[in-house]
Protein backbone atom coordinates (compact mmCIF):
# COMPACT_ATOMS: atom_id res chain seq x y z
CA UNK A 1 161.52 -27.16 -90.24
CA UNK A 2 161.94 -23.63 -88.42
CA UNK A 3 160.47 -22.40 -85.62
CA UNK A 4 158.85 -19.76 -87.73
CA UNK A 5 157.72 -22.37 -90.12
CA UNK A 6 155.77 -24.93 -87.56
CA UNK A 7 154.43 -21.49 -86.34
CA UNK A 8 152.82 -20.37 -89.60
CA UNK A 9 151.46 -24.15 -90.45
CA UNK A 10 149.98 -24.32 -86.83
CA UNK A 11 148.46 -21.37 -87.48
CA UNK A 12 146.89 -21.89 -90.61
CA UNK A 13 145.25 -25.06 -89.77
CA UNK A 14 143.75 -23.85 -86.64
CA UNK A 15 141.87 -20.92 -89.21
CA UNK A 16 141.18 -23.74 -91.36
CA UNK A 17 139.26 -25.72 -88.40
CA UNK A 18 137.58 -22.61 -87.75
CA UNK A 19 136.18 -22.35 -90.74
CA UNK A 20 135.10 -25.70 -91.02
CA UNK A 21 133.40 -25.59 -87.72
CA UNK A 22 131.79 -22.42 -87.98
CA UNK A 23 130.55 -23.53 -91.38
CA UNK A 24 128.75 -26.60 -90.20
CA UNK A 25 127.22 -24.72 -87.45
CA UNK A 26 125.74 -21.89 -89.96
CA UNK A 27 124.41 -25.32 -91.81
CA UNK A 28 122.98 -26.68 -88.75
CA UNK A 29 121.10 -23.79 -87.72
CA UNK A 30 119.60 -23.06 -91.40
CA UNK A 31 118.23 -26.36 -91.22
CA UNK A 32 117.18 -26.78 -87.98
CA UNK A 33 116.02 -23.55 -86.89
CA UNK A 34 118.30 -22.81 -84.30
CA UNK A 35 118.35 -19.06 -82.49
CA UNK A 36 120.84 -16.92 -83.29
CA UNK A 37 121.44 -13.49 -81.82
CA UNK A 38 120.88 -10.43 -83.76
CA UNK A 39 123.14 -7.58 -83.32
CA UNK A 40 121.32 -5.34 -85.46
CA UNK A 41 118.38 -5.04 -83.79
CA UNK A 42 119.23 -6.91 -80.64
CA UNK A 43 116.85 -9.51 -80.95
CA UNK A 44 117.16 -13.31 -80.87
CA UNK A 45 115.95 -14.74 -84.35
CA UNK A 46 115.12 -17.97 -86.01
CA UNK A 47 117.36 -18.04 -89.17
CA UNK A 48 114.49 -20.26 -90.91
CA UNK A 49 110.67 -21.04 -90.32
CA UNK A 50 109.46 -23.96 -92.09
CA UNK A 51 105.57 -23.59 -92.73
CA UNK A 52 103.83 -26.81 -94.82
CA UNK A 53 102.00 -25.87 -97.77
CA UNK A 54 98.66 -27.74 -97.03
CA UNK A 55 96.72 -29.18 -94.57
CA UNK A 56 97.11 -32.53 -95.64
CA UNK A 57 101.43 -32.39 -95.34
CA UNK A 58 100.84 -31.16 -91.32
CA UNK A 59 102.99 -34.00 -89.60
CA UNK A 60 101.10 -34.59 -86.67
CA UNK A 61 97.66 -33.59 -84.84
CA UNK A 62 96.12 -34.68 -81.47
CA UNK A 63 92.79 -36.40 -81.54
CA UNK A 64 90.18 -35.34 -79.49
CA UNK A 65 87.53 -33.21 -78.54
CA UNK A 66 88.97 -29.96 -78.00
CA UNK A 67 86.42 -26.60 -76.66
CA UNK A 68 87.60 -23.23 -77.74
CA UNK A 69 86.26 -19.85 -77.67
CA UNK A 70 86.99 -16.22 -77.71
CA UNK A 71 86.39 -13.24 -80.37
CA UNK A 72 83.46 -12.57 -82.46
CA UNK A 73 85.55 -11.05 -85.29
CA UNK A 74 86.99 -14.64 -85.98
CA UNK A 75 83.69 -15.87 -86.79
CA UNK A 76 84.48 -15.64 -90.43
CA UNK A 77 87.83 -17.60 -89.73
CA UNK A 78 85.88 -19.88 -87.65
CA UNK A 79 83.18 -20.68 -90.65
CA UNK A 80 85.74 -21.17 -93.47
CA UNK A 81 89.77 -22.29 -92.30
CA UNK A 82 88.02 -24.52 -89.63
CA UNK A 83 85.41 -26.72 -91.55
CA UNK A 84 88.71 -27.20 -93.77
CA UNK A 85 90.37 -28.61 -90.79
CA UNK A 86 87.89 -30.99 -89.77
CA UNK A 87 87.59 -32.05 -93.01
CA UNK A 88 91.15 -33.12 -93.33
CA UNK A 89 91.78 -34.26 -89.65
CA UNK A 90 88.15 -35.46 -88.25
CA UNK A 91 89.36 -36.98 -85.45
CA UNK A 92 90.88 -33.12 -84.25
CA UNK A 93 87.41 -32.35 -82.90
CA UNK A 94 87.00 -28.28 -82.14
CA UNK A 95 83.97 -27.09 -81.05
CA UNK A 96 83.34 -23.77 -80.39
CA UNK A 97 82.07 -22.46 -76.95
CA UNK A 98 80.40 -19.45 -75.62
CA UNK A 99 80.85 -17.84 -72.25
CA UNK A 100 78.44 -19.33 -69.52
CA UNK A 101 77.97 -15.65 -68.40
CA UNK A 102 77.79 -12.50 -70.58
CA UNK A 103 79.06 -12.33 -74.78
CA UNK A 104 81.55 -13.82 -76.43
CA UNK A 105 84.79 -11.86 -77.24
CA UNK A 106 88.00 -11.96 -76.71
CA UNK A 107 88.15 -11.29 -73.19
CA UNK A 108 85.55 -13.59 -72.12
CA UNK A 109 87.75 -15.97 -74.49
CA UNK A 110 91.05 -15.79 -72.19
CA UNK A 111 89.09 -15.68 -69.36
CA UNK A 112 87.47 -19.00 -69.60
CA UNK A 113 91.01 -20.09 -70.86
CA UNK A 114 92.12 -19.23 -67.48
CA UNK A 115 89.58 -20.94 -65.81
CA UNK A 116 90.24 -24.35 -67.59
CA UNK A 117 86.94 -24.18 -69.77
CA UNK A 118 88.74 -23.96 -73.00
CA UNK A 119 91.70 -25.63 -74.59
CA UNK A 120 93.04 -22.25 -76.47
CA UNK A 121 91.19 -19.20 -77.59
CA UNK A 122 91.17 -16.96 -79.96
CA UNK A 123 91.52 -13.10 -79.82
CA UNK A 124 91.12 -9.50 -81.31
CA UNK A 125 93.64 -7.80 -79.08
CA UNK A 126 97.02 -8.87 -77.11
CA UNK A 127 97.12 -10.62 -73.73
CA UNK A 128 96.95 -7.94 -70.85
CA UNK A 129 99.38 -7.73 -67.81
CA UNK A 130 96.88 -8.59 -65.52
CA UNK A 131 95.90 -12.05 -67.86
CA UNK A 132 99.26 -12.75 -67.65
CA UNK A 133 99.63 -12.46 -63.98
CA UNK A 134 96.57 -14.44 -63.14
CA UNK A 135 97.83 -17.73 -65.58
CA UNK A 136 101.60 -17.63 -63.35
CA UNK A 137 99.66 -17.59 -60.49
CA UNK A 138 97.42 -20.32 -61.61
CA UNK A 139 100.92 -22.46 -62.40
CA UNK A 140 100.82 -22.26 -66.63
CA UNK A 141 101.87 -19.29 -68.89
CA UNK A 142 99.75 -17.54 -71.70
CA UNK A 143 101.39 -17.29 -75.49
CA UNK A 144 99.65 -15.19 -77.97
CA UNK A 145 100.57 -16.61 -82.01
CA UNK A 146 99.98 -14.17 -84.44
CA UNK A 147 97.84 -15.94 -87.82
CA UNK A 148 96.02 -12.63 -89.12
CA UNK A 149 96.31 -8.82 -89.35
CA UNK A 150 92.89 -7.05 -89.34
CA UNK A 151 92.06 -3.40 -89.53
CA UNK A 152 89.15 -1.35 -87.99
CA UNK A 153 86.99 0.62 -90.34
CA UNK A 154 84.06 3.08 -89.82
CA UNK A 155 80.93 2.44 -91.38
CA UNK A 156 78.18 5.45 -91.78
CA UNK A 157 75.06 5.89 -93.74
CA UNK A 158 75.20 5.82 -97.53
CA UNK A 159 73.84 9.07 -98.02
CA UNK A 160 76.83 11.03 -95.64
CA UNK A 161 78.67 13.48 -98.02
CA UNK A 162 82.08 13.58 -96.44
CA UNK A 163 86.01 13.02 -97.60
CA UNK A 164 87.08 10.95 -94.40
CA UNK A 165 88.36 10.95 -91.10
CA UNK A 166 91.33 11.34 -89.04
CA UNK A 167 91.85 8.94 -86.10
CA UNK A 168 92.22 12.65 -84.20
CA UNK A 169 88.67 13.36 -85.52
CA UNK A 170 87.26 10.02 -84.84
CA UNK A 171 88.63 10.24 -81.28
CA UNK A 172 86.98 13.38 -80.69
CA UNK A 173 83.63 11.64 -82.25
CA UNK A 174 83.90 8.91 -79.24
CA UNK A 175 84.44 11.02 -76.54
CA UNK A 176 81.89 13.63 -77.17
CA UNK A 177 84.00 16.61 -78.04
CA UNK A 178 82.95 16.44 -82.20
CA UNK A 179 78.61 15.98 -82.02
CA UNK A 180 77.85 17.15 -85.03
CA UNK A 181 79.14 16.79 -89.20
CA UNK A 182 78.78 20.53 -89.93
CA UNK A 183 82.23 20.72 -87.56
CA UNK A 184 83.90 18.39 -90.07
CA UNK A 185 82.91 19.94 -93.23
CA UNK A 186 79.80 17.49 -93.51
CA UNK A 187 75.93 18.52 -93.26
CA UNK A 188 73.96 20.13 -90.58
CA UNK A 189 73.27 16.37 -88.67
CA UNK A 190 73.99 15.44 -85.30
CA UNK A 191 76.81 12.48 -85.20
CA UNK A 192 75.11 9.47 -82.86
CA UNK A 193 78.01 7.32 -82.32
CA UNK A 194 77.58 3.48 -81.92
CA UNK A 195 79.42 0.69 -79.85
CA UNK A 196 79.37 -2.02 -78.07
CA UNK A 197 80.06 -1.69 -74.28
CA UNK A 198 83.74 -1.98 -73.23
CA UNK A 199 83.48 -5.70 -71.77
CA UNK A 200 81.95 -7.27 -74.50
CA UNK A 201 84.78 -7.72 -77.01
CA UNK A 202 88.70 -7.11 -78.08
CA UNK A 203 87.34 -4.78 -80.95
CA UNK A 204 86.33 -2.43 -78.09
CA UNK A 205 88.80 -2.71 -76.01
CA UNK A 206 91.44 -2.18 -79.34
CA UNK A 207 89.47 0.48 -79.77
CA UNK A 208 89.54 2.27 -76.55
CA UNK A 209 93.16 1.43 -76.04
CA UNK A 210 94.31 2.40 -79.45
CA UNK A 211 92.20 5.47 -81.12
CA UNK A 212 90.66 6.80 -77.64
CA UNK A 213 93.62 6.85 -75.84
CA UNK A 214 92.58 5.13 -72.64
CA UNK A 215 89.53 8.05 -72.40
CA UNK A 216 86.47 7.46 -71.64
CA UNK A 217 83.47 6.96 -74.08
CA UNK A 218 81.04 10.22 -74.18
CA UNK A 219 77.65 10.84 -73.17
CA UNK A 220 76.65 10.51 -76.90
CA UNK A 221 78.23 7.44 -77.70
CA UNK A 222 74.92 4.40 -78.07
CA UNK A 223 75.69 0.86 -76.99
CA UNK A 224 74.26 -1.80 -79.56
CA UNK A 225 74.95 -5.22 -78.32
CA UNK A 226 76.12 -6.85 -81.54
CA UNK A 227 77.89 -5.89 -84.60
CA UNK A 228 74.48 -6.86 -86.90
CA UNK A 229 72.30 -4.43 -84.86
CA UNK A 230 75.13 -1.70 -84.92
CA UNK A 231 75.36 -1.60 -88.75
CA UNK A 232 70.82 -2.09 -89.20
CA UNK A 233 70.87 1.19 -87.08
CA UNK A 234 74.19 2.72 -89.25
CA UNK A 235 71.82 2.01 -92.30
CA UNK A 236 68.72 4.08 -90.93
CA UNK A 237 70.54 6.77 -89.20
CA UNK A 238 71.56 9.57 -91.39
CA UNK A 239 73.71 10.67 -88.78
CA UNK A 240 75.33 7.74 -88.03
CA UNK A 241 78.72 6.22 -87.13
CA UNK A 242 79.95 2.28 -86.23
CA UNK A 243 83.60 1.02 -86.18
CA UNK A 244 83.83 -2.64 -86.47
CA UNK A 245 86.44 -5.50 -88.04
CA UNK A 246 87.03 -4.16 -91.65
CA UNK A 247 85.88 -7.57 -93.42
CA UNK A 248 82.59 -7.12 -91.48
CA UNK A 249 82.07 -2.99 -92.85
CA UNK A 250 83.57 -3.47 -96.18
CA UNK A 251 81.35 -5.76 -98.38
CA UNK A 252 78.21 -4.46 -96.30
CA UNK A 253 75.22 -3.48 -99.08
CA UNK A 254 73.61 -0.68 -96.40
CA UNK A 255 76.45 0.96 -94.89
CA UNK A 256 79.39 2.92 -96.77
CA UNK A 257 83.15 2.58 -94.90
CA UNK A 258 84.66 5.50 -94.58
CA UNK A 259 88.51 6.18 -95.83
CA UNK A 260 90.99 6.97 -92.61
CA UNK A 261 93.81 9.18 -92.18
CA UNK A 262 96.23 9.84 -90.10
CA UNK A 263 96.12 13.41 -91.12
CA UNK A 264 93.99 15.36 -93.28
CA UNK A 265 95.32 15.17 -96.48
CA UNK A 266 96.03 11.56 -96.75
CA UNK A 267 92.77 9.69 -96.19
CA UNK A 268 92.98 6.07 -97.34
CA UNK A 269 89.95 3.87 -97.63
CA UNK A 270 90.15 0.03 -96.45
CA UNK A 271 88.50 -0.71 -99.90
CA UNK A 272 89.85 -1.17 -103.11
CA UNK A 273 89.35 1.28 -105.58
CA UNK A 274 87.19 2.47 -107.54
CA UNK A 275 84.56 2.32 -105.28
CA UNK A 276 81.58 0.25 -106.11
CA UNK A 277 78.15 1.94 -105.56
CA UNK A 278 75.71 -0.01 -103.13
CA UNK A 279 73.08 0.22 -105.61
CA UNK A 280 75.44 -2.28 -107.65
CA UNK A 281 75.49 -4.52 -104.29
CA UNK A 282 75.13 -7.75 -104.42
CA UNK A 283 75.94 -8.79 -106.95
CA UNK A 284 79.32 -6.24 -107.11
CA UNK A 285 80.61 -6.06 -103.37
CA UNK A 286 83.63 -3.49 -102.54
CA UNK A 287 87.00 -5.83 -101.72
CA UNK A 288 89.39 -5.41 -98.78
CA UNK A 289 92.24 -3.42 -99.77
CA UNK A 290 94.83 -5.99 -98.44
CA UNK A 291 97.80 -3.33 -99.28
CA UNK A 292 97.55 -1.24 -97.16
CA UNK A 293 96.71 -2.91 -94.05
CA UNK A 294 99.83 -5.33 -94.98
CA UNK A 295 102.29 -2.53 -95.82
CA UNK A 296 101.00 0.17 -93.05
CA UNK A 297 99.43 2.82 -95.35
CA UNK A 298 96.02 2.43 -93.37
CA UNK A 299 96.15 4.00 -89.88
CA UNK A 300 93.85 1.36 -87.66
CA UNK A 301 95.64 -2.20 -87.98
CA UNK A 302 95.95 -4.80 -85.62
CA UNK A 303 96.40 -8.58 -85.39
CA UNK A 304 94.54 -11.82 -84.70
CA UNK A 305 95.95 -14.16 -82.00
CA UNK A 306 95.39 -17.71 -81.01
CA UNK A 307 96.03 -17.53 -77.05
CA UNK A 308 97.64 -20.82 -75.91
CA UNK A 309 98.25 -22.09 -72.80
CA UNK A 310 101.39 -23.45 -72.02
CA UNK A 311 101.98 -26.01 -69.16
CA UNK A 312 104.22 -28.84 -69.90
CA UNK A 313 103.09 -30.23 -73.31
CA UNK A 314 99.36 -30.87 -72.33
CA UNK A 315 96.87 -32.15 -74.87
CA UNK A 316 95.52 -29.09 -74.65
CA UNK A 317 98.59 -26.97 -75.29
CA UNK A 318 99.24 -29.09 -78.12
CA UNK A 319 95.70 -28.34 -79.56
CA UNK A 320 96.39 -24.74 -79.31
CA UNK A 321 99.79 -24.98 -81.00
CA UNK A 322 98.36 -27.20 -83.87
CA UNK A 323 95.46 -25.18 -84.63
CA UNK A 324 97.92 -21.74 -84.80
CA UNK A 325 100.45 -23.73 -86.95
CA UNK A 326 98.09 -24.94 -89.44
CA UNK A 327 96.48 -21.68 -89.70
CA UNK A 328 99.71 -20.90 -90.76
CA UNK A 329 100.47 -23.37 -93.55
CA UNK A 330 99.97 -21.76 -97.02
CA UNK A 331 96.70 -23.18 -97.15
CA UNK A 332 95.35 -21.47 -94.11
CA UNK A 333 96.71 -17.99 -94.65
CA UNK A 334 94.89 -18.44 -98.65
CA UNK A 335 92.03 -19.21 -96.73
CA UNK A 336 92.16 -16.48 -93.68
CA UNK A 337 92.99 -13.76 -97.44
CA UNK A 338 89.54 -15.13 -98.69
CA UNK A 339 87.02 -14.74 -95.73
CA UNK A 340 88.85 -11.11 -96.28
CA UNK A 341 91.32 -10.99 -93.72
CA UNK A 342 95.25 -10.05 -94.66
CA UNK A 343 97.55 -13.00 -94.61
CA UNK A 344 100.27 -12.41 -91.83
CA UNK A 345 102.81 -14.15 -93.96
């Protein structure tokens, strides 16, 4: 055989054992999960997630008694996904705590996470620099798992004749330079503004971060402790205003939500449509518009965490990692859709 020959032969069967290799590797990582890098959009991947379809199929959970606490808008979550887990895996034990000092919110959550009262928590809003920087120094690291997207909406009184608002407008509500509807086309009524104070949940702190811009709250704005209390004094105030979790302003009987626009002439309500009248309510209640918040249409979204602590495979790290997964599973994300928030995947 020629020198030319052996050359050719060589060559082909080192493209053949190429192709063989790289072909088992693309196998391996399809079925194992392994991270490839994406030149596209220069981010490292998993090629596939596998997510069980119940409860019951979840390979493995810790037993124990495990404390957890954090935001107030996961009560519903709280109420419906987690009786479902006990009910399946009784000896994973959660029980919910509250802050020692002050309300229960997301903050409060990661803070007693960071103090070792909790085993994960759950929040409104995305771990802070700072919340970070005080878990290193404490030895662990803080992961936030995203099981949820939620959207703010703005409740006011039934009887308030007006088209919408623009997160611009609403802005302006909050820090006291809009105080009255007649400047947005609305009646002759002062605009009293509710809220809770800034410590006292991720809601607020979304809120301040994300539609006020970092500025302060104005003179006019009313603190109202809870959420309950907020939407009571919604319902007897002609004039007034209350943002909140959209599953907790949507199916309300006293207050009307509001639709929300980035600009002016593309105002999109967080309910489904048409409308139902609260005279119809209870027995008709207006429905999340899942849609919207899912594909982006509706300004004010944001998403759900469980906060984890990480520190070598503790029980507790574990916990948190289970409870995120299985909120995860098919079953959980049908169950998160019906206590109305939008399934994440």
């Amino acid at each position: 055989m020629s020198q030319k020959n052996e050359t050719t032969v060589l060559l082909l069967a080192l493209l053949l054992t190429l192709g063989l290799v790289g072909g088992v590797f693309l196998w391996l990582a399809n079925t194992s999960g392994i991270r490839l890098f994406n030149a596209r959009n220069n981010l490292s991947q998993p090629i596939k997630q596998a997510y069980s379809e119940s409860f019951a199929q979840f390979p493995e959970v810790p037993s124990g008694l495990f404390s957890y606490g954090g935001s107030t808008t996961w009560a519903p979550i709280r109420k419906e996904v987690d009786t479902a887990i006990q009910t399946v895996f009784p000896r994973f034990q959660l029980r919910y705590t509250d802050p020692t000092i002050g309300a229960p919110g997301s903050g409060s959550g990661i803070k007693m996470l960071l103090n070792n009262q909790l085993a994960f928590s759950q929040s409104s809003r995305s771990i802070k620099d700072e919340e970070y920087q005080k878990a290193q120094q404490r030895g662990f690291t803080l992961k936030e798992i995203p099981v949820a997207i939620d959207g703010i909406a703005i409740a006011v009184n039934p009887n308030l004749n007006i088209p919408g608002l623009t997160v611009a407008q609403l802005q302006d509500i909050y820090t006291g330079k809009i105080t009255n509807w007649q400047q947005l086309s609305g009646p002759n009524l002062p605009i009293t503004p509710y809220s809770r104070r800034l410590e006292e949940g991720g809601t607020v702190e979304f809120f301040n971060e994300n539609v006020l811009d970092g500025e302060k709250f104005g003179v006019n704005v009313q603190f109202i402790p809870t959420t309950t209390e907020a939407l009571k004094e919604v319902a007897k105030n002609p004039g007034g205003l209350y943002y909140a979790s959209a599953p907790e302003v949507v199916g309300q009987c006293s207050v009307k939500p509001l639709p929300l626009g980035r600009t002016s002439d593309k105002l999109v309500p967080p309910h489904k449509e048409p409308f139902i009248l609260l005279q119809e309510c209870p027995q008709r209640r207006n429905q999340l518009n899942a849609a919207v918040f899912q594909n982006g249409e509706y300004p004010i979204t944001r998403r759900l965490f469980v906060i984890v602590k990480q520190n070598g495979q503790s029980s507790d790290q574990q916990a948190g990692e289970t409870y995120a997964n299985l909120l995860l599973t098919e079953q959980g994300q049908d169950l998160i859709s019906k206590t109305g928030f939008v399934r994440i995947r």
